[in-house]
C-alpha atoms as a PDB file:
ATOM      1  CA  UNK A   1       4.705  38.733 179.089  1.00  0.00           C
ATOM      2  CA  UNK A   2       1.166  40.088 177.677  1.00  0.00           C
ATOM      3  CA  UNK A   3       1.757  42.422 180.970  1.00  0.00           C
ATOM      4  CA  UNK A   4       4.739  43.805 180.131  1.00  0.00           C
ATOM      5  CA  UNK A   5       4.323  44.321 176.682  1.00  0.00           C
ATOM      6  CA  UNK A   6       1.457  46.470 176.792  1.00  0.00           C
ATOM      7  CA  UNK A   7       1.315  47.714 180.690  1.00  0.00           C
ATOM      8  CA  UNK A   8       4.944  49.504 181.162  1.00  0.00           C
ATOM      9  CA  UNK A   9       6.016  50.822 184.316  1.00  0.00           C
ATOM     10  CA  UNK A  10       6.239  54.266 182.588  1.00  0.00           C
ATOM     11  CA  UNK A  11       2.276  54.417 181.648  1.00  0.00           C
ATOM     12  CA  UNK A  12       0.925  51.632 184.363  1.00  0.00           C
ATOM     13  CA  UNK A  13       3.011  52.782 187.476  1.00  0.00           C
ATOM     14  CA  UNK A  14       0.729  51.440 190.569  1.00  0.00           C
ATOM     15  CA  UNK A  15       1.477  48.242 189.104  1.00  0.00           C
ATOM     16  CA  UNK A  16       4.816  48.162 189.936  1.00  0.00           C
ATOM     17  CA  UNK A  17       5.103  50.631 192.824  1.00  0.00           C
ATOM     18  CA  UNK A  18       6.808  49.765 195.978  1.00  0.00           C
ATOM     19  CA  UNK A  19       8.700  46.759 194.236  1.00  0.00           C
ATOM     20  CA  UNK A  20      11.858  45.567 195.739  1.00  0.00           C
ATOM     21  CA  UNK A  21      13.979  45.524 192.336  1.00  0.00           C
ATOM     22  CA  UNK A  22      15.099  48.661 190.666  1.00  0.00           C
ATOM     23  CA  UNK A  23      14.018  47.409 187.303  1.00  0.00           C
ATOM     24  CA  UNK A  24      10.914  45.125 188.177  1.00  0.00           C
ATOM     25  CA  UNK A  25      10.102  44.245 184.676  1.00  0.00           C
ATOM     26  CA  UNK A  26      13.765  42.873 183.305  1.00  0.00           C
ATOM     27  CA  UNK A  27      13.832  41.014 186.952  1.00  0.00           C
ATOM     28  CA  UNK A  28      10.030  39.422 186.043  1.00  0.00           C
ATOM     29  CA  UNK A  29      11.182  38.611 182.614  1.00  0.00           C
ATOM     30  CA  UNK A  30      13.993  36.859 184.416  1.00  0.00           C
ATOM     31  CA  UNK A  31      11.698  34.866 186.794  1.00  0.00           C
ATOM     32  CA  UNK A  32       9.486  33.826 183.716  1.00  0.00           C
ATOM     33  CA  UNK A  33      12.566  32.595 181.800  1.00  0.00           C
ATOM     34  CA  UNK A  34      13.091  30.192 184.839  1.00  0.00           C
ATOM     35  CA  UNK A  35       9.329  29.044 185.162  1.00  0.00           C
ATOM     36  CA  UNK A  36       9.833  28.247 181.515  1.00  0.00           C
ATOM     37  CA  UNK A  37      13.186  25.903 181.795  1.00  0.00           C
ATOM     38  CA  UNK A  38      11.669  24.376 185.096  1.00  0.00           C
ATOM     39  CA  UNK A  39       8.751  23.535 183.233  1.00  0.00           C
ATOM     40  CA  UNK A  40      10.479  22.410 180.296  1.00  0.00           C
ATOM     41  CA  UNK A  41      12.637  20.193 182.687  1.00  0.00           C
ATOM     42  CA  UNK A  42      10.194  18.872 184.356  1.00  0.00           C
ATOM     43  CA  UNK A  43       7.845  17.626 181.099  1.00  0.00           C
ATOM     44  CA  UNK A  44      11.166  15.903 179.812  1.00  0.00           C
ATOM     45  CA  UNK A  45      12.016  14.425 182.856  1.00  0.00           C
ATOM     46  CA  UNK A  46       8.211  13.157 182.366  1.00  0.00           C
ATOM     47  CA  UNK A  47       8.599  11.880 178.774  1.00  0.00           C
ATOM     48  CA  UNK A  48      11.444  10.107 179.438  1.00  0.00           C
ATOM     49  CA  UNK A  49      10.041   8.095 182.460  1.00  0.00           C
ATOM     50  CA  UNK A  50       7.368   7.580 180.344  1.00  0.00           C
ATOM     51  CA  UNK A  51       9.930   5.696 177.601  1.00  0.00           C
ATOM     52  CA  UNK A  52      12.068   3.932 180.183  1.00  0.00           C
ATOM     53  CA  UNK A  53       8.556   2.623 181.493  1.00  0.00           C
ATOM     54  CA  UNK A  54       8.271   1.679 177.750  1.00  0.00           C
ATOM     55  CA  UNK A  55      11.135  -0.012 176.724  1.00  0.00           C
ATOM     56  CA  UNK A  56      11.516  -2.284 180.009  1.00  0.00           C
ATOM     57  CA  UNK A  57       8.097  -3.865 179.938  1.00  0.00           C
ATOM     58  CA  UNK A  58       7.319  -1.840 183.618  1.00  0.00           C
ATOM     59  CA  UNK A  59       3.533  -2.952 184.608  1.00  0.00           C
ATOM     60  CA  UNK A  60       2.323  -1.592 187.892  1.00  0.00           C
ATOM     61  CA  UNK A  61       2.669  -4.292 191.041  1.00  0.00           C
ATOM     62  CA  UNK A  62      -0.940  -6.333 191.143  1.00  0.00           C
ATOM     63  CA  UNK A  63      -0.009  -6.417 195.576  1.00  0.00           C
ATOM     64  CA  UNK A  64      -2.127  -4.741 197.706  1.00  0.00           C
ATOM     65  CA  UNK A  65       0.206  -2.172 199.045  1.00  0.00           C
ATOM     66  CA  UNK A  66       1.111  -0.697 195.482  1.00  0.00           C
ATOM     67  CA  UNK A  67       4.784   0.835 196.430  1.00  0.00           C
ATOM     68  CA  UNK A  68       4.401   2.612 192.864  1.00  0.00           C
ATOM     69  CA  UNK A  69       1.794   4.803 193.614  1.00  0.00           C
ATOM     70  CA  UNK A  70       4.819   7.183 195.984  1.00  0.00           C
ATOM     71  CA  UNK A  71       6.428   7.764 192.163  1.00  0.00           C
ATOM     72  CA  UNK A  72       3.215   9.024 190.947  1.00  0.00           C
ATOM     73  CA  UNK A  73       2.988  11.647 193.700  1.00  0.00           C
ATOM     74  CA  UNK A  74       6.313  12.358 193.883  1.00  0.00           C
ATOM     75  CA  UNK A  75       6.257  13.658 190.551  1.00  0.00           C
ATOM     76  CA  UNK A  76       2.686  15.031 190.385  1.00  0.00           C
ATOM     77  CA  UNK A  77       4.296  17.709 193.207  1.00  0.00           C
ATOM     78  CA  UNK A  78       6.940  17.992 191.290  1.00  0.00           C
ATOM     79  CA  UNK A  79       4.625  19.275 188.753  1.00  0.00           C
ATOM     80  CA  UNK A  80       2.993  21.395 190.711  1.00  0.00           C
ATOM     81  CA  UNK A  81       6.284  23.327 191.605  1.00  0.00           C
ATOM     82  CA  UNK A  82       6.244  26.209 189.319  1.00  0.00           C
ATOM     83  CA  UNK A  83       2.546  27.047 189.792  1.00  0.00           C
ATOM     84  CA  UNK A  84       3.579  27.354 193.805  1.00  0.00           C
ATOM     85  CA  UNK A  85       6.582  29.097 193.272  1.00  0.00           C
ATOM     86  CA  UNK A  86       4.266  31.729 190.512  1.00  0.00           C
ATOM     87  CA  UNK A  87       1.689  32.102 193.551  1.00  0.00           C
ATOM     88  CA  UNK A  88       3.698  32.769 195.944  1.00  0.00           C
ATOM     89  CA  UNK A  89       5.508  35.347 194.062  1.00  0.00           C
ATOM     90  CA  UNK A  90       2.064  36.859 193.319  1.00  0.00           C
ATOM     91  CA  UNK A  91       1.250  36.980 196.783  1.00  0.00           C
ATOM     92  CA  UNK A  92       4.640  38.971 197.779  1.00  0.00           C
ATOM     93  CA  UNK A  93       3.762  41.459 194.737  1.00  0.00           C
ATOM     94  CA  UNK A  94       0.783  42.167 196.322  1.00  0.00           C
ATOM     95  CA  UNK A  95       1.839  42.597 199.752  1.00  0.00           C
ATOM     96  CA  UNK A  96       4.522  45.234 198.435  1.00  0.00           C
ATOM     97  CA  UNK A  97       1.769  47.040 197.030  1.00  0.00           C
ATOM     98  CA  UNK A  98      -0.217  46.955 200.043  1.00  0.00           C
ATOM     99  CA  UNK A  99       2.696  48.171 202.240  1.00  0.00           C
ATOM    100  CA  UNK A 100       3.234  50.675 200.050  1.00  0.00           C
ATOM    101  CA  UNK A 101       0.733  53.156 202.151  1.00  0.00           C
ATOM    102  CA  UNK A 102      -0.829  54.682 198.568  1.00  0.00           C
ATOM    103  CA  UNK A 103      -4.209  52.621 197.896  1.00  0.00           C
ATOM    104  CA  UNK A 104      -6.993  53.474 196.087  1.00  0.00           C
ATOM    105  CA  UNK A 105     -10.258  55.184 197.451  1.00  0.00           C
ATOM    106  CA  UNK A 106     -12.627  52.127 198.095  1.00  0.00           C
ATOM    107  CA  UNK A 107     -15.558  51.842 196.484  1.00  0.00           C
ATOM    108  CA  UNK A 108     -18.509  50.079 198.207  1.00  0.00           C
ATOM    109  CA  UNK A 109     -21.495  48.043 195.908  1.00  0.00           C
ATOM    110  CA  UNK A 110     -24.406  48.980 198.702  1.00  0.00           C
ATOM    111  CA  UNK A 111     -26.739  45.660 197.034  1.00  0.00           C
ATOM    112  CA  UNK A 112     -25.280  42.878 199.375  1.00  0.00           C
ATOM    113  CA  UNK A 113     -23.247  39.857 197.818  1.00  0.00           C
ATOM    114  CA  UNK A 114     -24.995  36.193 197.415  1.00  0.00           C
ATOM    115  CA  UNK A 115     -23.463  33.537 196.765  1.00  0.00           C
ATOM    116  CA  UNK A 116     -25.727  31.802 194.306  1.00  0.00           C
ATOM    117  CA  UNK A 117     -24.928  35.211 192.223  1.00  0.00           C
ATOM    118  CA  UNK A 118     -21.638  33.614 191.780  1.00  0.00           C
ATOM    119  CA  UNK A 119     -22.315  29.955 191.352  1.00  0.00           C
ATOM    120  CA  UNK A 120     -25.405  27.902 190.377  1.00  0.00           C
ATOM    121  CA  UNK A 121     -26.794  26.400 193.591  1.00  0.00           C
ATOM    122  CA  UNK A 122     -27.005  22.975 190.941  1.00  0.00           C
ATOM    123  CA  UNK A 123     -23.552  22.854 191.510  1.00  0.00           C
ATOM    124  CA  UNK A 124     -23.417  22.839 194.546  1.00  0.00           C
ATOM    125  CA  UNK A 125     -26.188  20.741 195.041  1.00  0.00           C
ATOM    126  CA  UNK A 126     -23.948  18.168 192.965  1.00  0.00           C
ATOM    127  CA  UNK A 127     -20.817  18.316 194.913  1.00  0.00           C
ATOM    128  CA  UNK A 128     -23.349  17.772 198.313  1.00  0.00           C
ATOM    129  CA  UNK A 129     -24.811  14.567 196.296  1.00  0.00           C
ATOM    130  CA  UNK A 130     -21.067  13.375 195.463  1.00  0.00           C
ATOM    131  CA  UNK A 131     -20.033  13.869 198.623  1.00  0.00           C
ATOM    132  CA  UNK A 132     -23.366  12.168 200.271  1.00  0.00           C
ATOM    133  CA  UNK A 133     -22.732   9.401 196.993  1.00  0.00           C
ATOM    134  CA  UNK A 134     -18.887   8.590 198.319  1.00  0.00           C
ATOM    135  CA  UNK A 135     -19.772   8.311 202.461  1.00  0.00           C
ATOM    136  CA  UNK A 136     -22.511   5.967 201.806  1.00  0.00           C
ATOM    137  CA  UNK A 137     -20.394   3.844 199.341  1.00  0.00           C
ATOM    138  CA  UNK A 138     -17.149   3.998 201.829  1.00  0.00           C
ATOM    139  CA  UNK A 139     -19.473   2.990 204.852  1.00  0.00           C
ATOM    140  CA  UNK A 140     -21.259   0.436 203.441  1.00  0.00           C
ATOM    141  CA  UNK A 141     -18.362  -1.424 202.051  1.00  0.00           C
ATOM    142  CA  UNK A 142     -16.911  -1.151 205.796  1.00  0.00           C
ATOM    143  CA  UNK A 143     -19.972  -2.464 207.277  1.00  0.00           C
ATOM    144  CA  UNK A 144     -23.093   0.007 208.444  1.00  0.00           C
ATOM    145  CA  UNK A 145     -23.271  -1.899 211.995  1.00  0.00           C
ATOM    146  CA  UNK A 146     -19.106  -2.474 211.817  1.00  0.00           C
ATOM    147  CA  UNK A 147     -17.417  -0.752 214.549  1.00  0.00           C
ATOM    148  CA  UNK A 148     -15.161   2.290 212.809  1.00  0.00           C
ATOM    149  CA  UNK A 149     -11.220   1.532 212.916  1.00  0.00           C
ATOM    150  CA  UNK A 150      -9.290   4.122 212.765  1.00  0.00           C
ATOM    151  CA  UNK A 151      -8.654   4.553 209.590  1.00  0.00           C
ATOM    152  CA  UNK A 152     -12.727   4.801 209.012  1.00  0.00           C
ATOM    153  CA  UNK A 153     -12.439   7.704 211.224  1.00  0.00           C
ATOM    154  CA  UNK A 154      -8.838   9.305 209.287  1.00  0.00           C
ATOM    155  CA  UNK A 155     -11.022   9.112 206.243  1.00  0.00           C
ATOM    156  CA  UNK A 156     -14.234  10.103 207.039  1.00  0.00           C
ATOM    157  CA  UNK A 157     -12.524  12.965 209.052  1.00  0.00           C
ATOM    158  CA  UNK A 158     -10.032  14.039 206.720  1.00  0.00           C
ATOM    159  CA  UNK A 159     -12.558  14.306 203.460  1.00  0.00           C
ATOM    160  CA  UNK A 160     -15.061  16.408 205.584  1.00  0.00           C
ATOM    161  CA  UNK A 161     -12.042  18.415 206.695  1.00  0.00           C
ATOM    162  CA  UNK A 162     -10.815  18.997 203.446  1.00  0.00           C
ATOM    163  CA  UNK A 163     -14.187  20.253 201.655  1.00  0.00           C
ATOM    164  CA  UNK A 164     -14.902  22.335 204.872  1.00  0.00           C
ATOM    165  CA  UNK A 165     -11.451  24.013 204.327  1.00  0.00           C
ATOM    166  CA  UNK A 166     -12.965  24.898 200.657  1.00  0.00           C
ATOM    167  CA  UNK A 167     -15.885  26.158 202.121  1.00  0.00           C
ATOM    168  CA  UNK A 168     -14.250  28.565 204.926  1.00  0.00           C
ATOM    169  CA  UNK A 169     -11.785  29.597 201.812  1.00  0.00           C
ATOM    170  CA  UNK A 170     -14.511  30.361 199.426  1.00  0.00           C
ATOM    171  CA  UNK A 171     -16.720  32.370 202.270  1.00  0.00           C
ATOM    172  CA  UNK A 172     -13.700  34.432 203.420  1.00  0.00           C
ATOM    173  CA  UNK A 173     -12.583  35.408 199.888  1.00  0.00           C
ATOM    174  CA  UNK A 174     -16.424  35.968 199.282  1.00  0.00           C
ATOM    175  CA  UNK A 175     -17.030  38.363 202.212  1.00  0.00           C
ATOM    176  CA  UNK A 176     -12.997  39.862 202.192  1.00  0.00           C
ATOM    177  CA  UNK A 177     -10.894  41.962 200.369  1.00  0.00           C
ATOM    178  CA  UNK A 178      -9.749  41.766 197.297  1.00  0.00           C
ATOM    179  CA  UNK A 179      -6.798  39.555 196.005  1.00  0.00           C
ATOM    180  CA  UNK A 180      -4.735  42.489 194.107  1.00  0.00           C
ATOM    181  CA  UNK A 181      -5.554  46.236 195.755  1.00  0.00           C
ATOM    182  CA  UNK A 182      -6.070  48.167 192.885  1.00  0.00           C
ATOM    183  CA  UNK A 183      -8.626  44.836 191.073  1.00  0.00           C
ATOM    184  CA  UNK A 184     -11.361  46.049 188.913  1.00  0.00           C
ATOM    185  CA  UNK A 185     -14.287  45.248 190.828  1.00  0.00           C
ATOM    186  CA  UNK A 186     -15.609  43.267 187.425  1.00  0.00           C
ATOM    187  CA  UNK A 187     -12.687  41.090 187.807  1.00  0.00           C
ATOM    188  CA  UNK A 188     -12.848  40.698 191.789  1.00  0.00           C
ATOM    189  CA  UNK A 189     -16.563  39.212 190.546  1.00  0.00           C
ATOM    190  CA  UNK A 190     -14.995  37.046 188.119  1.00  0.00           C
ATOM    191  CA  UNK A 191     -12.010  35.895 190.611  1.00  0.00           C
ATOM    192  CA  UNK A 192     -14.777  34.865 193.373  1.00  0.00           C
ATOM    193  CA  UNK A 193     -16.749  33.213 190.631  1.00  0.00           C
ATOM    194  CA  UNK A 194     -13.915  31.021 189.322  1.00  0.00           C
ATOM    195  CA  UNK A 195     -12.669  30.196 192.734  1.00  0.00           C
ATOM    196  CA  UNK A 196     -16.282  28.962 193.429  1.00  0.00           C
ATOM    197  CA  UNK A 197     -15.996  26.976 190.932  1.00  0.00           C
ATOM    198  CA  UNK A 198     -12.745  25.310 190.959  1.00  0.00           C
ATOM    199  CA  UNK A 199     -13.706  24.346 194.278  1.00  0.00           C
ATOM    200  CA  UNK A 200     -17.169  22.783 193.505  1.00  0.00           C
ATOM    201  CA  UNK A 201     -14.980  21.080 190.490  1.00  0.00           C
ATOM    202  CA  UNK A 202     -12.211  20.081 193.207  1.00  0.00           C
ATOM    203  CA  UNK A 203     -14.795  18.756 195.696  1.00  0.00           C
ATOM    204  CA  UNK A 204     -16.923  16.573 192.960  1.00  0.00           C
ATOM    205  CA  UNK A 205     -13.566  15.401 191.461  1.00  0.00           C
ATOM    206  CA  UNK A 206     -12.119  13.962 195.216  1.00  0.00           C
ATOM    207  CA  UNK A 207     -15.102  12.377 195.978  1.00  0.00           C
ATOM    208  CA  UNK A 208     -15.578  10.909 192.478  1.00  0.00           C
ATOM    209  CA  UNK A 209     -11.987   9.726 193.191  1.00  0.00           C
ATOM    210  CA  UNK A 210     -12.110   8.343 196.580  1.00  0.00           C
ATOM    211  CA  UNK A 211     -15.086   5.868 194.854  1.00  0.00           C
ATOM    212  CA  UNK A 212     -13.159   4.621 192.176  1.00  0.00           C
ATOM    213  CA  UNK A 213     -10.152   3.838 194.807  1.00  0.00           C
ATOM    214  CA  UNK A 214     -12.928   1.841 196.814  1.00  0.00           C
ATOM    215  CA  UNK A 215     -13.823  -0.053 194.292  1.00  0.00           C
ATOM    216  CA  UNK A 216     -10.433  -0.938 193.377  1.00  0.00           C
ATOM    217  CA  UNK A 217      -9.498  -1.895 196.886  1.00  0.00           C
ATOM    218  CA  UNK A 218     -13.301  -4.050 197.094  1.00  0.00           C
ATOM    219  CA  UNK A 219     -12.116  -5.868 193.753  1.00  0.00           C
ATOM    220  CA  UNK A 220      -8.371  -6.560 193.921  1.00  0.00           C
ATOM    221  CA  UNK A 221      -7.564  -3.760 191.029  1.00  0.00           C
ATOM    222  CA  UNK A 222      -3.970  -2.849 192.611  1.00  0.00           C
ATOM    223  CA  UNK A 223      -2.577  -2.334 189.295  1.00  0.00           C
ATOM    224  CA  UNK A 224      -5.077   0.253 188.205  1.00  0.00           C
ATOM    225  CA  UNK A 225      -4.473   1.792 190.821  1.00  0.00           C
ATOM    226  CA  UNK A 226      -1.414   4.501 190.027  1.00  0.00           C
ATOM    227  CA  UNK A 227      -2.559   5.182 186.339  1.00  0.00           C
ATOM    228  CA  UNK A 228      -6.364   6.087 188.414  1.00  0.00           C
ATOM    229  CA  UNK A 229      -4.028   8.518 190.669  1.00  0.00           C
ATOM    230  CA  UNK A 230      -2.344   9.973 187.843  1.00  0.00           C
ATOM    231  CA  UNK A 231      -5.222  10.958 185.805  1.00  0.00           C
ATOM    232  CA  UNK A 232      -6.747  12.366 189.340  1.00  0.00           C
ATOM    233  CA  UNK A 233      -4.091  14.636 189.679  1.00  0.00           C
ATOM    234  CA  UNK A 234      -4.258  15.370 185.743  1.00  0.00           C
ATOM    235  CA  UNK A 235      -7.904  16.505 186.242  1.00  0.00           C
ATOM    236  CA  UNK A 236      -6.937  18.575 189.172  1.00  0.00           C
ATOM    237  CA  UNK A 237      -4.298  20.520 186.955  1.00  0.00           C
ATOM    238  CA  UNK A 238      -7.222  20.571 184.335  1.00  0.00           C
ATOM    239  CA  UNK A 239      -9.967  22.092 186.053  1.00  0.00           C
ATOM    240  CA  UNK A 240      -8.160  23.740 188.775  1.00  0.00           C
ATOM    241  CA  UNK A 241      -5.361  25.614 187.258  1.00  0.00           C
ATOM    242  CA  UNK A 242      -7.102  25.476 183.844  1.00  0.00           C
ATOM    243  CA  UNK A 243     -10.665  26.760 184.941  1.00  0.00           C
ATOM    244  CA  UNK A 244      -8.537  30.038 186.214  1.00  0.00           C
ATOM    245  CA  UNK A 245      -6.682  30.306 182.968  1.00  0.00           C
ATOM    246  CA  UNK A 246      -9.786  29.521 180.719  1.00  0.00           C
ATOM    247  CA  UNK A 247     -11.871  31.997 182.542  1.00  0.00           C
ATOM    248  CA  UNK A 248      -9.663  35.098 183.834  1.00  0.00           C
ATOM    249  CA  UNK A 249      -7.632  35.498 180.956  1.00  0.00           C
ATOM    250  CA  UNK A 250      -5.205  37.919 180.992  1.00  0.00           C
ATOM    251  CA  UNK A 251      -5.905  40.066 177.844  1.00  0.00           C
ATOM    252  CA  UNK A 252      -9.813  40.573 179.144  1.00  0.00           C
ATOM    253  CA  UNK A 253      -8.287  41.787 182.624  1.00  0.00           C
ATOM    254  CA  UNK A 254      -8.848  45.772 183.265  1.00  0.00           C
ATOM    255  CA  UNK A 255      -5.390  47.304 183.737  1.00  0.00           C
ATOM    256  CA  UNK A 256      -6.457  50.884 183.613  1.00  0.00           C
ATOM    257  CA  UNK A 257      -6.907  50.695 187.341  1.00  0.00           C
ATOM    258  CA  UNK A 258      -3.196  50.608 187.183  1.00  0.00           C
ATOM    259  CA  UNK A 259      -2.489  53.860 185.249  1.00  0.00           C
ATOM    260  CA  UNK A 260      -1.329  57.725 186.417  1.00  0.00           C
ATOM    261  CA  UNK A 261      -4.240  59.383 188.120  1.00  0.00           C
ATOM    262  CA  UNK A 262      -6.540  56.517 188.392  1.00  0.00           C
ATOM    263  CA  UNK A 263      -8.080  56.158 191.657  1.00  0.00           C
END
């Protein structure tokens, strides 16, 4: 809306050139209306769980395989619909403008890129040392000399996969172009520096995580066990999702790269 209001199509054109609605702004005013109402929905729906779970008593199941824990993903994804369907959208808006054939005249910084320019190599260092922390924990409650099962190797497997996918994510939007064509190149710096971040953040966070859900399996916990996955997934939304909004906020964003005649 902050968009909108002070970047019209009139005055701020290469922002909404090569759209696919004849009035882009009423049809993004449209879409936000929705995101709202969804959101809305979705916060009531949450609320009023919340006071069923309330009024009947409900305490989490103390067995082993805690059934309950499905409701608390279930509904964390549900959550996490109208930030997909937003990015995706975002996505698509920049692919118009990419296909539109009119880009601007890139602009090359000749001192190279590093990445400890962007975030603090003690950061890094700690999501290495969580990481490191969570194996050794994991292994040593399975046994050091204990032949791995196969879930031993799903797990081990799947973590390493998962922060390597982080990595090769970070490094490519690091080294590749930018996320919107016509970005200032002060906020492609911030953008790399806040995805470097929310990814140290996301790493620490799963392994920090995975060790509280081995303890709880080591001491019979089961019933802590979907209110720890539930504030997970609430510290994801916090420092993922948040850490963009608290750092690239929209009002300190240059839009003059947008305007008539800028190149």
């Amino acid at each position: 809306m902050h968009i909108l209001e002070t970047c019209p199509p009139s005055d701020y054109p290469k922002l909404y050139e090569n759209s696919k609605y004849a009035y882009p702004g009423k049809r993004l005013r449209e879409r936000f209306r929705n995101h709202y109402w969804l959101s809305l929905t979705i916060g009531t729906c949450g609320l009023l769980l919340l006071t069923a779970m309330l009024i009947t008593g409900y305490a989490p199941s103390r067995t082993k395989e805690n059934g309950h824990i499905v409701f608390v993903v279930l509904f964390f994804v549900l959550q996490s619909i109208p930030y997909i369907l937003h990015a995706v959208t975002t996505q698509n808006w920049h692919r118009n403008i990419r296909g539109s054939g009119i880009l601007p005249t890139r602009k090359a910084d000749l001192r190279p890129r590093k990445i400890l320019d962007f975030i603090p190599p003690t950061y890094i260092a700690t999501a290495a040392l969580a990481f490191i922390g969570w194996l050794t924990y994991y292994l040593y409650n399975k046994g050091l000399t204990t032949a791995w099962d196969w879930q031993t190797y799903v797990t081990v497997v799947g973590v390493t996969v998962i922060n390597f996918i982080m990595i090769a994510v970070g490094l490519n939007y690091f080294r590749g172009k930018k996320f919107g064509p016509y970005q200032a190149y002060k906020d492609q710096k911030k953008s790399i520096e806040t995805l470097f971040r929310v990814f140290v953040f996301a790493s620490v966070m799963l392994s920090l995580h995975l060790v509280v859900a081995e303890a709880i399996n080591q001491n019979g916990w089961d019933e802590y066990e979907p209110l720890v996955l539930s504030l997970y997934f609430q510290a994801v939304i916090i420092f993922g999702l948040g850490e963009v909004m608290r750092r690239s906020k929209i009002e300190n964003m240059d839009f003059s790269v947008y305007q008539k005649g800028q190149l």
